[in-house]
Protein backbone atom coordinates (compact mmCIF):
# COMPACT_ATOMS: atom_id res chain seq x y z
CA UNK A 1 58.64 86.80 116.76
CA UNK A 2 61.82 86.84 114.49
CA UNK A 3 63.85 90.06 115.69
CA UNK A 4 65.71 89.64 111.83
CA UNK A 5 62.45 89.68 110.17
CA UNK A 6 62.43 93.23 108.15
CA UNK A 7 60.13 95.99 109.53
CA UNK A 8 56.95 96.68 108.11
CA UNK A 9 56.59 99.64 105.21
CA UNK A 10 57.61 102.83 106.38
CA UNK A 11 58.86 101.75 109.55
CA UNK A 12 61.99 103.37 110.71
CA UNK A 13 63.98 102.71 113.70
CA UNK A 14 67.32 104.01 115.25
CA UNK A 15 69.27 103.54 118.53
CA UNK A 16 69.15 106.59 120.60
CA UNK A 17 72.83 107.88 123.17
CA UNK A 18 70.78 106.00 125.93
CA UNK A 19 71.47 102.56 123.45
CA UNK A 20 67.49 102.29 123.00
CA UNK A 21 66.00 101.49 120.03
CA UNK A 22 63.25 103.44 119.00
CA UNK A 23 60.75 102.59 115.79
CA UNK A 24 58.36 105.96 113.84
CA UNK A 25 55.88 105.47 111.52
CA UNK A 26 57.10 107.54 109.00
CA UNK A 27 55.42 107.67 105.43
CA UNK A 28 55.77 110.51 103.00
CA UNK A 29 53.22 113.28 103.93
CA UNK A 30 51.63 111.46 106.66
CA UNK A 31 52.95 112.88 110.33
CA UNK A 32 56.03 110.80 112.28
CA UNK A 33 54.10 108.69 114.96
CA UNK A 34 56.23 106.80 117.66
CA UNK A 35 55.54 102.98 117.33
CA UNK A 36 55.72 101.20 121.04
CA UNK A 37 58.18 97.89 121.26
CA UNK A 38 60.01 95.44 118.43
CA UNK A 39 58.44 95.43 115.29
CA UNK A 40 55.48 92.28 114.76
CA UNK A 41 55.16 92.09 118.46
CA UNK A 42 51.27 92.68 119.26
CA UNK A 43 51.80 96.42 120.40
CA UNK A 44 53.93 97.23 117.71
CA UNK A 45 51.54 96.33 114.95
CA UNK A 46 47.91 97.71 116.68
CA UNK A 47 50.06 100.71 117.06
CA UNK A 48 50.94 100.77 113.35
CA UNK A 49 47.49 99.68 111.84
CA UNK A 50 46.30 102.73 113.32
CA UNK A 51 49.05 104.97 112.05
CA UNK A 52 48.11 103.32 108.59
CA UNK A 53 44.79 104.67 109.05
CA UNK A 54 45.63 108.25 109.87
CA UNK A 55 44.44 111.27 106.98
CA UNK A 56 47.42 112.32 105.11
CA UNK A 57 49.01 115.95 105.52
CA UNK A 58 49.41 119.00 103.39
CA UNK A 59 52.62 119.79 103.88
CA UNK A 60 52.54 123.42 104.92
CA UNK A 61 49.14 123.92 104.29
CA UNK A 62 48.17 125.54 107.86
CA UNK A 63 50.87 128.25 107.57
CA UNK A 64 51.50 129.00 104.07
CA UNK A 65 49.95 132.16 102.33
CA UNK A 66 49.65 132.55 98.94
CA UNK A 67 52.92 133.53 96.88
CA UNK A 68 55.04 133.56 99.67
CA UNK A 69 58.19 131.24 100.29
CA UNK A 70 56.26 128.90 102.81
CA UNK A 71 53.45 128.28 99.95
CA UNK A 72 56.55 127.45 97.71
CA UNK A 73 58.01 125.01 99.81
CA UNK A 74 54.67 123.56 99.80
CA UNK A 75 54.20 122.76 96.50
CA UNK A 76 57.15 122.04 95.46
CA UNK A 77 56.89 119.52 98.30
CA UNK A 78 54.33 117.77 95.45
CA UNK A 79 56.85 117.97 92.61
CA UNK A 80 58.96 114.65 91.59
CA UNK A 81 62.00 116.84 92.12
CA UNK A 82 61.44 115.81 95.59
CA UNK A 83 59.19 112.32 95.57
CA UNK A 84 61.40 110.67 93.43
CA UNK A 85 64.30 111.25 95.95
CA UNK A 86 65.80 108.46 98.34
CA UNK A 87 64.39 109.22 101.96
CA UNK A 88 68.07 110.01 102.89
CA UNK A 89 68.37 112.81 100.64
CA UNK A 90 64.51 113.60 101.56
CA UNK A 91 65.72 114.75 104.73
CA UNK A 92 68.80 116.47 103.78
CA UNK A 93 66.46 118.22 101.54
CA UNK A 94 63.97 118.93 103.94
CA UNK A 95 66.25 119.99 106.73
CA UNK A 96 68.07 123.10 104.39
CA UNK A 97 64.58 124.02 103.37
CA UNK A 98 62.88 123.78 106.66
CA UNK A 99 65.47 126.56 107.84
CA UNK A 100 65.42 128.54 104.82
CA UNK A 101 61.52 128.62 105.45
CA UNK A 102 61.49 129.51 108.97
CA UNK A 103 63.61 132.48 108.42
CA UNK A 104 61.43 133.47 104.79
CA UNK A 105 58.68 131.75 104.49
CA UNK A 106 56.26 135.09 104.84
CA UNK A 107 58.43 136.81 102.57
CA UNK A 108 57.06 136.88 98.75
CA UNK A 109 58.37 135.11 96.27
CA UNK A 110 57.92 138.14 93.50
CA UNK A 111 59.62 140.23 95.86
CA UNK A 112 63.21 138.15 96.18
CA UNK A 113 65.98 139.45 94.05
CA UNK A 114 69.77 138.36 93.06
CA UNK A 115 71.35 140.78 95.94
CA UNK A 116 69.57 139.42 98.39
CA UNK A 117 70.46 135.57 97.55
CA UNK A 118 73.68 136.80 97.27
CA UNK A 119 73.69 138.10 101.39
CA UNK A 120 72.15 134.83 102.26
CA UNK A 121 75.28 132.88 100.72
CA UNK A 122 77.52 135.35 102.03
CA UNK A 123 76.53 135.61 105.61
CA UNK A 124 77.54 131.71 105.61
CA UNK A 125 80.78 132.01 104.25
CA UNK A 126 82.53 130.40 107.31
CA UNK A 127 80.75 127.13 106.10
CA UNK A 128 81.20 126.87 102.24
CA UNK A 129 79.19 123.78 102.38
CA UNK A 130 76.31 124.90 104.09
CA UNK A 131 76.82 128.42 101.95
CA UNK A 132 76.71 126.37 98.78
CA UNK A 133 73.75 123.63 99.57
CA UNK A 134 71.46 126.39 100.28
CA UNK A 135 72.08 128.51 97.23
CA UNK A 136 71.55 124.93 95.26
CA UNK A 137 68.16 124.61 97.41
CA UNK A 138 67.17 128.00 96.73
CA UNK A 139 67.44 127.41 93.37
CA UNK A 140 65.37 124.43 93.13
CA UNK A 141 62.58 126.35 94.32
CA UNK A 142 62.62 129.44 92.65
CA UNK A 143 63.09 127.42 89.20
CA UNK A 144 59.78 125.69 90.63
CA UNK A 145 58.54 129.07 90.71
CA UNK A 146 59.31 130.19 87.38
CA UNK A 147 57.42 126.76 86.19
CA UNK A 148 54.69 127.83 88.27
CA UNK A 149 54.42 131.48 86.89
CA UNK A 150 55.07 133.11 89.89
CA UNK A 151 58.18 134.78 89.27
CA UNK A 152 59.87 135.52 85.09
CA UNK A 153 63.19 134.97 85.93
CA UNK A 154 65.84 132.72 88.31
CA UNK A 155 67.02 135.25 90.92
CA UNK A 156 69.54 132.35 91.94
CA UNK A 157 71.24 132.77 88.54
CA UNK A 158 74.39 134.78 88.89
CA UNK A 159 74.81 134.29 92.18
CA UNK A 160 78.36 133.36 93.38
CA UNK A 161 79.21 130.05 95.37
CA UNK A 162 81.35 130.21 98.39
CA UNK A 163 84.98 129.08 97.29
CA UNK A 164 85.69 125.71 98.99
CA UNK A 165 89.09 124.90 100.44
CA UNK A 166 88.62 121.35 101.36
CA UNK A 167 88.39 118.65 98.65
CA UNK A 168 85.10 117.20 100.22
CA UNK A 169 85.47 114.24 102.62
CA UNK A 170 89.22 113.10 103.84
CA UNK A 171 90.56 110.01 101.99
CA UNK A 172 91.98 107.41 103.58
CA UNK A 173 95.59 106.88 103.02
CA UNK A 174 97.33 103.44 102.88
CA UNK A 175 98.91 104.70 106.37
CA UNK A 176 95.88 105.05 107.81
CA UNK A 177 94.53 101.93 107.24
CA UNK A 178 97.79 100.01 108.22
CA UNK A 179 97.59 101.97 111.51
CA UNK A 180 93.59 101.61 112.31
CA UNK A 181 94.45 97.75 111.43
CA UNK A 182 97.26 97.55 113.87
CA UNK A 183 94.81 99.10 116.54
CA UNK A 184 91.89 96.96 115.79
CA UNK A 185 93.02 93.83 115.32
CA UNK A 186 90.97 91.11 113.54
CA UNK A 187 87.88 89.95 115.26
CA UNK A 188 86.84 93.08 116.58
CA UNK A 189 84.15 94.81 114.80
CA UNK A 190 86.18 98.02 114.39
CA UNK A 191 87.75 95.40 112.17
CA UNK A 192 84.91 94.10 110.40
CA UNK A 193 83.34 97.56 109.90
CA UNK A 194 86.94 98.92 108.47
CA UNK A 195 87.28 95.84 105.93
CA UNK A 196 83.41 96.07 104.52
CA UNK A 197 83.61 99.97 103.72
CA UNK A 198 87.07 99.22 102.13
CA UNK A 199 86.89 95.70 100.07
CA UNK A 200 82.96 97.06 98.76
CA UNK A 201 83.45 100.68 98.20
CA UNK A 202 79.74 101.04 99.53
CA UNK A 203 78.18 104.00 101.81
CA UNK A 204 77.72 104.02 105.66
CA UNK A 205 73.76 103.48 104.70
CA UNK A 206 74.45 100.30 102.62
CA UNK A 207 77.60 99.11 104.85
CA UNK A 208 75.29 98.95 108.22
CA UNK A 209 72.63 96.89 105.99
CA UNK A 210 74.62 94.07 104.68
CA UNK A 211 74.28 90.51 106.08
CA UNK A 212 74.23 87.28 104.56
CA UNK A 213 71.19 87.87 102.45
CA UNK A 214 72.92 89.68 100.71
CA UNK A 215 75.75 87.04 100.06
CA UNK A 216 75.33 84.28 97.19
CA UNK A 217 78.15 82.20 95.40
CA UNK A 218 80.96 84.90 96.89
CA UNK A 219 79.12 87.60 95.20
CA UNK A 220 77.86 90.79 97.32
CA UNK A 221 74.72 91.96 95.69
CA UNK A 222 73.01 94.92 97.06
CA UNK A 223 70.45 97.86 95.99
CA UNK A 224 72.37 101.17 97.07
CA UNK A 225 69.20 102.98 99.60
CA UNK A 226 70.45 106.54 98.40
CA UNK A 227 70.74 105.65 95.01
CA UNK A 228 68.71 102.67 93.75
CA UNK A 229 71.24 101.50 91.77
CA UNK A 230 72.00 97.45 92.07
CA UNK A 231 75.48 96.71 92.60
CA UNK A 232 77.06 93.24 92.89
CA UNK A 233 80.33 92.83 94.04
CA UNK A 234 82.57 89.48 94.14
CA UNK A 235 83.77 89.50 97.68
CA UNK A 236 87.62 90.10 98.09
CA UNK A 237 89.57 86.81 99.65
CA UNK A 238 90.10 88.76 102.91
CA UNK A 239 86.67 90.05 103.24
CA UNK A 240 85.42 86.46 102.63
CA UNK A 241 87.44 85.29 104.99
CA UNK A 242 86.16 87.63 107.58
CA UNK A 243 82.73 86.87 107.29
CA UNK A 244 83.24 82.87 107.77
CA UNK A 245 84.57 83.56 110.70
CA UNK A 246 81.61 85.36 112.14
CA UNK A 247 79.29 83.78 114.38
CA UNK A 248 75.61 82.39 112.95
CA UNK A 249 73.62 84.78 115.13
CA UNK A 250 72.71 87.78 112.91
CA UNK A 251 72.00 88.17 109.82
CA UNK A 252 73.32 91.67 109.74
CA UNK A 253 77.28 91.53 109.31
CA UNK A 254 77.65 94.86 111.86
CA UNK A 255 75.37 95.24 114.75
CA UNK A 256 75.88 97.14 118.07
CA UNK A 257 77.42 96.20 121.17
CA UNK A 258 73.62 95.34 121.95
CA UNK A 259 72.97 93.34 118.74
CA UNK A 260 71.21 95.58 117.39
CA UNK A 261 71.44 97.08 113.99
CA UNK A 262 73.10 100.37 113.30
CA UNK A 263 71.83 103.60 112.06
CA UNK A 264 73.40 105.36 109.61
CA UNK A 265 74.18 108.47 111.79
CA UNK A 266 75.30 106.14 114.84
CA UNK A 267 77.63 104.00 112.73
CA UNK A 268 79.61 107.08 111.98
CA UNK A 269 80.00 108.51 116.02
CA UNK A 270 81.05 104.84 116.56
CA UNK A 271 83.28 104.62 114.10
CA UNK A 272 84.89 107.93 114.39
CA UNK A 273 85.31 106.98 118.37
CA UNK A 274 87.21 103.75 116.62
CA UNK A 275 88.91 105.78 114.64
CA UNK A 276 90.83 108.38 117.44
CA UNK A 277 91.30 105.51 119.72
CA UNK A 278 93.67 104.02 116.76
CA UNK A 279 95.07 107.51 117.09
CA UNK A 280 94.04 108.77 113.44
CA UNK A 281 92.56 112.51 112.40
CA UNK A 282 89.52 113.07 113.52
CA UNK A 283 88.36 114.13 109.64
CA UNK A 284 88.26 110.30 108.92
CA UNK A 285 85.04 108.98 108.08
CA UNK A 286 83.51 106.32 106.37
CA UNK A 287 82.84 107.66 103.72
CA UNK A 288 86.78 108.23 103.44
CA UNK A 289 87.18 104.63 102.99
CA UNK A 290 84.76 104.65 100.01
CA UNK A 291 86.95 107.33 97.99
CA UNK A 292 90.26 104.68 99.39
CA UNK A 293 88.76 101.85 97.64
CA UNK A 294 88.45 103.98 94.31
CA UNK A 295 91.81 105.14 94.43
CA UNK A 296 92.97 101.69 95.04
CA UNK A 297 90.78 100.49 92.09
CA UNK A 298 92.25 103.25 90.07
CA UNK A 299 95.99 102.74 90.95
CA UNK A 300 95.49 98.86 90.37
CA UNK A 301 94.63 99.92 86.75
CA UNK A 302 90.96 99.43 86.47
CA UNK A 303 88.98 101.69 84.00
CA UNK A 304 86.29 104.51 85.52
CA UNK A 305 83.74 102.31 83.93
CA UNK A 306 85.18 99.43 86.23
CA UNK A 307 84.97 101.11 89.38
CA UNK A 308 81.46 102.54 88.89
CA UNK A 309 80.40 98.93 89.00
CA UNK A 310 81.77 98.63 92.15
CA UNK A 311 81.29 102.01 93.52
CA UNK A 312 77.45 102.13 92.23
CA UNK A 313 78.15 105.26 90.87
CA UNK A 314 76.27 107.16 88.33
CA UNK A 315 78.49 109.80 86.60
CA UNK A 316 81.87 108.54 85.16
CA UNK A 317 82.82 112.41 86.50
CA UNK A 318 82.89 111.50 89.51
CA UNK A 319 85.44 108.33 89.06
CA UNK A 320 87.51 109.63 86.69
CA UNK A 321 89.49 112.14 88.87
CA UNK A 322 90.39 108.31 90.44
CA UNK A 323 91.89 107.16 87.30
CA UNK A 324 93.40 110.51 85.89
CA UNK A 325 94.77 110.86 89.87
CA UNK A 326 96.50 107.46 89.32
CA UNK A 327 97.73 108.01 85.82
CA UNK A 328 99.67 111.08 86.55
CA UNK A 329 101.34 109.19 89.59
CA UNK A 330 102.57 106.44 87.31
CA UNK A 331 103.43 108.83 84.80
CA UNK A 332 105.49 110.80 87.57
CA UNK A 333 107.00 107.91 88.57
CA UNK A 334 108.19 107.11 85.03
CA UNK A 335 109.18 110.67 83.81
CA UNK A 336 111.42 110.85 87.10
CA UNK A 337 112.91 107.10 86.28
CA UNK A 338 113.78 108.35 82.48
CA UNK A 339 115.48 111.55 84.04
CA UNK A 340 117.53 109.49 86.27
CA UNK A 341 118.57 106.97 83.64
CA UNK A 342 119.30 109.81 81.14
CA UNK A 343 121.51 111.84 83.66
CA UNK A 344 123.38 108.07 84.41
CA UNK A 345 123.96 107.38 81.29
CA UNK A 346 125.21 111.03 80.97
């Protein structure tokens, strides 16, 4: 058995704090069943064929009445606003909703009004973000309820957001890096993780994925998971010469101190740990180093177009803060340099 070989369908597997792996069965509406062992070894799969077999669920079905919030969540559980989502955001999804339910879901539909949205965001206005994400959720499922005739009217509309003070994740700064890079010196896989976030601008989901299959004639190509989007990205001289000098024993480029693959969520407590014992803010994430590499793009003079086909991303919005960013430093820079000339020549 080939531990490389790539799971079977719906298989999912992460390392738990004890550093053992564990592998679910988990397939859109069906229920999460533990799988025993490695994937393809004999227990693995009997264990799986029968999970193949099991009768799908209806999401909610047992405990949802009709018209209320839990029957809401329920249906619009069915709607391609949902199925068409990555898994990622599946579960971000689900876990907002999930509360929102448990709190509301024998409440009525009919019965919610604009007031009391309005308390719900308010009562979380310590956490903007969480404030905000559930207002958005809320809406999603009340405009499902307007499509299904069960209310006239939005009740979402009109209700006020929770002003945000932070600018969304921490960037990295060209400090930063110098210092984690000082720390971590090359070889380590503090290293290795710090120079594939930065020289491929990709997320921690992508990042942890990435091995040699994914490497042909010094080009990078990869389909982002949260996304689906198909980037390909020539690898930077320094990056390249990183991965040469790893050893021929994984395909994955970043694997745990067992050799195992990472998960998403335990690539980030790892690399945050990496990241105070270089002595950096504790706000740094990965996902920091993502927003570095399109300021760097930007400041190196490429167009937003450019650095969404690095980035993968889908709205030039969200790139061309980068480039306007960049453009009013070099225009700073310039307006300060005529000043100074003027008053010398003066």
């Amino acid at each position: 058995m080939n531990p490389l070989r790539k799971p079977p369908r719906y298989c999912q597997g992460f390392e738990d704090r004890h550093g053992k792996f564990r592998w679910y069965y988990r397939r859109p509406g069906f229920p999460r069943i533990p799988l025993p062992g490695l994937p393809w070894t004999p227990e693995f799969m009997a264990a799986y064929e029968k999970a193949e077999k099991g009768e799908r669920l209806e999401i909610g079905k047992a405990r949802s009445a009709p018209g209320t919030v839990s029957a809401l969540v329920a249906s619009f559980y069915r709607t391609s606003d949902y199925t068409a989502l990555s898994d990622s955001t599946k579960a971000t999804y689900r876990g907002i909703i999930e509360r929102f339910r448990a709190e509301h879901g024998n409440k009525r539909v009919a019965h919610m009004e604009k007031r009391h949205l309005q308390k719900l965001v308010s009562d979380k206005a310590e956490t903007p973000a969480a404030a905000n994400n559930l207002l958005r959720m809320v809406h999603l499922l009340m405009r499902h309820a307007v499509e299904m005739g069960w209310r006239g009217d939005d009740p979402t509309q009109g209700v006020r957001k929770v002003k945000r003070k932070s600018g969304g994740f921490l960037t990295w700064e060209e400090d930063h890096i110098a210092a984690f890079l000082d720390h971590h010196k090359a070889g380590t896989r503090a290293h290795l993780a710090l120079s594939l976030l930065l020289y491929t601008g990709q997320r921690r989901s992508d990042v942890v994925r990435m091995g040699r299959q994914h490497v042909r004639n010094g080009v990078l190509s990869i389909v982002q998971q949260k996304t689906g989007q198909d980037v390909h990205i020539p690898l930077h001289g320094g990056l390249q010469a990183i991965l040469d000098a790893l050893p021929l024993d994984n395909l994955s480029f970043l694997v745990t101190a067992q050799g195992k693959p990472f998960s998403p969520a335990g690539f980030t407590n790892w690399f945050r740990a990496m990241t105070r014992e270089a002595g950096l803010p504790d706000k740094l994430s990965p996902h920091g180093l993502r927003k570095a590499t399109c300021r760097r793009l930007a400041e190196a003079g490429c167009t937003p177009h450019e650095i969404m086909a690095i980035s993968g991303h889908k709205s030039l919005a969200e790139v061309t803060r980068y480039t306007v960013a960049a453009g009013r430093k070099d225009l700073a820079k310039r307006a300060i340099a005529s000043l100074d000339k003027t008053e010398t020549g003066t």
